[in-house]
C-alpha atoms as a PDB file:
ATOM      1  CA  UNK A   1     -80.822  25.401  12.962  1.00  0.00           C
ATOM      2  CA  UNK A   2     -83.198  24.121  10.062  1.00  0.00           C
ATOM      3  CA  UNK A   3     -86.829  24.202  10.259  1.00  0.00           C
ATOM      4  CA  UNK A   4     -88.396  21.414  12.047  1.00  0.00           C
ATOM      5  CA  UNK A   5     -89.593  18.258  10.144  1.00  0.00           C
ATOM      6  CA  UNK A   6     -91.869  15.134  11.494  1.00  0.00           C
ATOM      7  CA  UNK A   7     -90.528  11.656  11.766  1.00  0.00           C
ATOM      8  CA  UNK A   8     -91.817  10.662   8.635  1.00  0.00           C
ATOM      9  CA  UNK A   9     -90.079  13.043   6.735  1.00  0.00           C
ATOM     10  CA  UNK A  10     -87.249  11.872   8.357  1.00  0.00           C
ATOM     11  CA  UNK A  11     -87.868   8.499   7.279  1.00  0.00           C
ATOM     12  CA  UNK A  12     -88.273   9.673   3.956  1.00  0.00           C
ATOM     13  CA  UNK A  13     -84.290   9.501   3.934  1.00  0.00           C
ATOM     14  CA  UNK A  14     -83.098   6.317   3.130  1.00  0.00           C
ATOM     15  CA  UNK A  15     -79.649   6.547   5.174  1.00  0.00           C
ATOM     16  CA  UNK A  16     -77.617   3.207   4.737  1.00  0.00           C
ATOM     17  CA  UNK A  17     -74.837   1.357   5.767  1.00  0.00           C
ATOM     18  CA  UNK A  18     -71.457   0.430   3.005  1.00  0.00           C
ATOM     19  CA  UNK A  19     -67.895  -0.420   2.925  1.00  0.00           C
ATOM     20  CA  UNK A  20     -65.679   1.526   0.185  1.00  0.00           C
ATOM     21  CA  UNK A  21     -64.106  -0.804  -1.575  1.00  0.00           C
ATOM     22  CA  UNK A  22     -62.363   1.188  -4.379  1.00  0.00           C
ATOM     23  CA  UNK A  23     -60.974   4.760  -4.249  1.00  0.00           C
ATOM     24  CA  UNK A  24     -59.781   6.468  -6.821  1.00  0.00           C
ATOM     25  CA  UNK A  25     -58.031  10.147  -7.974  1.00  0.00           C
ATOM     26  CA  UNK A  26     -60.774  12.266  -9.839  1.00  0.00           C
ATOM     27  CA  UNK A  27     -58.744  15.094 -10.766  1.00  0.00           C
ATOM     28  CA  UNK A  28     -61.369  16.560 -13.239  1.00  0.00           C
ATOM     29  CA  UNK A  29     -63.495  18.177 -10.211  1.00  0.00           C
ATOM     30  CA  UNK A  30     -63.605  21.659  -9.190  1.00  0.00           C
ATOM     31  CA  UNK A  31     -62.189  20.946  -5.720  1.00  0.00           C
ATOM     32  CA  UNK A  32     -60.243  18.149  -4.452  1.00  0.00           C
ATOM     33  CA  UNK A  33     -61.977  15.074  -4.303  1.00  0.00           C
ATOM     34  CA  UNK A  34     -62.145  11.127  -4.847  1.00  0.00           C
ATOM     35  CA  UNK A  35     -64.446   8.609  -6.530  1.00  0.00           C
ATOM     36  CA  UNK A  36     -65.397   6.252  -4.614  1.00  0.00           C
ATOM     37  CA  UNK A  37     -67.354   2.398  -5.256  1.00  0.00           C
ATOM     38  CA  UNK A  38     -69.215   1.728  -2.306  1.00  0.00           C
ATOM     39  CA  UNK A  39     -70.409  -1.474  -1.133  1.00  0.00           C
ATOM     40  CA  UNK A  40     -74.185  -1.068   0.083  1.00  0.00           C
ATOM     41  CA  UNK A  41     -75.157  -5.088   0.527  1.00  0.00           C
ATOM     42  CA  UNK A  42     -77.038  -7.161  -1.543  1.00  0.00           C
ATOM     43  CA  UNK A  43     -80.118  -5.140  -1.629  1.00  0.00           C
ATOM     44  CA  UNK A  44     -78.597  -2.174  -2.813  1.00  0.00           C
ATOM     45  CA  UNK A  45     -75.319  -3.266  -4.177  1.00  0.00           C
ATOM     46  CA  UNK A  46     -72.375  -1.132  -5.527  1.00  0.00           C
ATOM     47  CA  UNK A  47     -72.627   2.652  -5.862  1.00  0.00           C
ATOM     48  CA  UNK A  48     -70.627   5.485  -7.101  1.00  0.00           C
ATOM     49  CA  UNK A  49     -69.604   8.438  -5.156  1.00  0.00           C
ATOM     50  CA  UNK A  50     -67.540  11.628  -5.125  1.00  0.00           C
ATOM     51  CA  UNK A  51     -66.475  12.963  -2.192  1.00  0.00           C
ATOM     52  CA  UNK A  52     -64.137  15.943  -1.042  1.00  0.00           C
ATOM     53  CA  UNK A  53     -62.459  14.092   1.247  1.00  0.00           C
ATOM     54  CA  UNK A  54     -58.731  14.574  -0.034  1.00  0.00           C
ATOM     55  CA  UNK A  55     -57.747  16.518   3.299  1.00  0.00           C
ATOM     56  CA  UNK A  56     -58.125  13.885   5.812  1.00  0.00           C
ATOM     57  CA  UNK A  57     -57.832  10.758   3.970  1.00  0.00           C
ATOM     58  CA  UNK A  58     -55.814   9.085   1.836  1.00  0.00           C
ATOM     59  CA  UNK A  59     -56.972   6.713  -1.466  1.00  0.00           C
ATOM     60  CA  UNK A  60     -55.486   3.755   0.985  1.00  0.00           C
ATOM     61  CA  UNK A  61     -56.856   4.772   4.341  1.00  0.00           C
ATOM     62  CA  UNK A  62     -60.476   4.724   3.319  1.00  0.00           C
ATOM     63  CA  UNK A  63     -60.360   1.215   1.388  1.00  0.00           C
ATOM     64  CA  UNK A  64     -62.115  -1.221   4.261  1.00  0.00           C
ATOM     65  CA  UNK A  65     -63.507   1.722   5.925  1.00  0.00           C
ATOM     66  CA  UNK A  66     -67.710   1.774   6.460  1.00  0.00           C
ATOM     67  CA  UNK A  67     -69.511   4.977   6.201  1.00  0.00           C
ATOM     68  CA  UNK A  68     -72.524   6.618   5.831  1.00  0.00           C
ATOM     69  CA  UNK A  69     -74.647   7.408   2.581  1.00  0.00           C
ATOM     70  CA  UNK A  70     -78.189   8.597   1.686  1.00  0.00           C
ATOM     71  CA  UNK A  71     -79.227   6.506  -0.969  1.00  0.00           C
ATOM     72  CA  UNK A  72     -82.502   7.312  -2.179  1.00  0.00           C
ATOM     73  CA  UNK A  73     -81.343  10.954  -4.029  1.00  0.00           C
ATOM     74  CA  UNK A  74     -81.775  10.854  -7.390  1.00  0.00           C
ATOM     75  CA  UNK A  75     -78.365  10.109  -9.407  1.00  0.00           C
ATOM     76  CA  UNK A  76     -76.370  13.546  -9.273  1.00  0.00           C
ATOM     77  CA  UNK A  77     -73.782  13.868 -12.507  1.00  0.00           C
ATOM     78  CA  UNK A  78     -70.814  15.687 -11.250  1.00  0.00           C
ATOM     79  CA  UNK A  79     -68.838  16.217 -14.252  1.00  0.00           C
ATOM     80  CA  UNK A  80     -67.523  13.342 -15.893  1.00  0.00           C
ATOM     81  CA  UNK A  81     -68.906  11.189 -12.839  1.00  0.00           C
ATOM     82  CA  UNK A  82     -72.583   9.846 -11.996  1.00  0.00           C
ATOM     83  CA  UNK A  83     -73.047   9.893  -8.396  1.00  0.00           C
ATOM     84  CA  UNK A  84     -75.400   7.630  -7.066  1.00  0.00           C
ATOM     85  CA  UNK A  85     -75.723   8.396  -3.625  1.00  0.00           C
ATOM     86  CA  UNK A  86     -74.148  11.320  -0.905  1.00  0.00           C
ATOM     87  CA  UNK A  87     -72.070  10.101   0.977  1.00  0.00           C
ATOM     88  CA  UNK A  88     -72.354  11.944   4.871  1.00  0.00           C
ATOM     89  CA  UNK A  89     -69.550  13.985   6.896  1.00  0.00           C
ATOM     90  CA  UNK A  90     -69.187  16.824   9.177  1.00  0.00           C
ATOM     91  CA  UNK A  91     -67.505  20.293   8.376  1.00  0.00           C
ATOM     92  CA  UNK A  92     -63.981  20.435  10.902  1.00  0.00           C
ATOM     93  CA  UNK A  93     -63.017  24.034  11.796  1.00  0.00           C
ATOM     94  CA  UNK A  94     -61.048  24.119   9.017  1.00  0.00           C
ATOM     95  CA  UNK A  95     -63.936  23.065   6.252  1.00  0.00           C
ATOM     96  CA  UNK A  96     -62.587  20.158   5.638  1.00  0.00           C
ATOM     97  CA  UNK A  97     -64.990  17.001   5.476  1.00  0.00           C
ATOM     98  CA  UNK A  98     -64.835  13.996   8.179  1.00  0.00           C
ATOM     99  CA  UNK A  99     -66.721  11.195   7.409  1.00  0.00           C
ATOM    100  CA  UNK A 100     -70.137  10.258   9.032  1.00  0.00           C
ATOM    101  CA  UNK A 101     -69.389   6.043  10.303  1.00  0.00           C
ATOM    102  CA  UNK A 102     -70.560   4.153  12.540  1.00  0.00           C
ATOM    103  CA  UNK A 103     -68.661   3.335  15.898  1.00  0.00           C
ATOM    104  CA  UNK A 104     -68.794  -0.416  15.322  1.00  0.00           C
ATOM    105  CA  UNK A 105     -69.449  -2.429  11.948  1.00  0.00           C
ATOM    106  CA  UNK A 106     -72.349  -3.368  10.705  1.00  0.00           C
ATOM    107  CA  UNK A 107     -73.668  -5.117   8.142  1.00  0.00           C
ATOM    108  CA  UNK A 108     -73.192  -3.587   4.455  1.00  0.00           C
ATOM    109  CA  UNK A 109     -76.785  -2.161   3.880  1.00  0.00           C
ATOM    110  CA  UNK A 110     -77.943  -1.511   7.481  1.00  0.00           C
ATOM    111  CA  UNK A 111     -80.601   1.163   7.078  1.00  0.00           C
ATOM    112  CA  UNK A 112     -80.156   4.429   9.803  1.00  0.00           C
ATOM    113  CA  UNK A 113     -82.980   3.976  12.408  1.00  0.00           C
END
């Protein structure tokens, strides 16, 4: 377990909301993994991702689909890519990645409360 923190550093994270709306292959990273353009409302707008997600989705199956993303890290380059913000999941037993979503949409931008 990680050391305890107080609400406000919790609030700190800016946790948000978006719909992927373009997936691609990014073959030029270390392990398996995707770009992804990710749809965080008007307020935030489009932002780049990669994600090691190859094992449980496909380029097709996550096009529509809303997940999670913390969106107030600093812009991470990942080789030829500039991510813009982390996009959440879980470890399976297997150490593959399942993505963090919501149960029910929500509108594109919808800050974590």
């Amino acid at each position: 377990m990680a050391d305890e923190i107080t609400y406000a550093d919790f609030e700190r994270v800016d946790i948000r909301v978006g719909t992927i709306v373009e997936v691609s292959p990014f073959p030029e990273a270390r392990k398996p993994a995707f770009k992804l353009l990710i749809d965080f409302g008007a307020e935030i707008g489009l932002k780049k991702s990669s994600a090691q997600i190859t094992v449980h989705y496909t380029p097709e199956s996550l096009i529509g689909r809303q997940v999670l993303g913390v969106v107030n890290f600093p812009p991470r380059q990942i080789g030829p890519v500039r991510s813009e913000v982390l996009t959440l999941g879980f470890e399976d037993e297997a150490g593959a990645i399942v993505l963090a979503a919501t149960d029910k949409p929500v509108p594109n931008g919808k800050k974590l409360m």
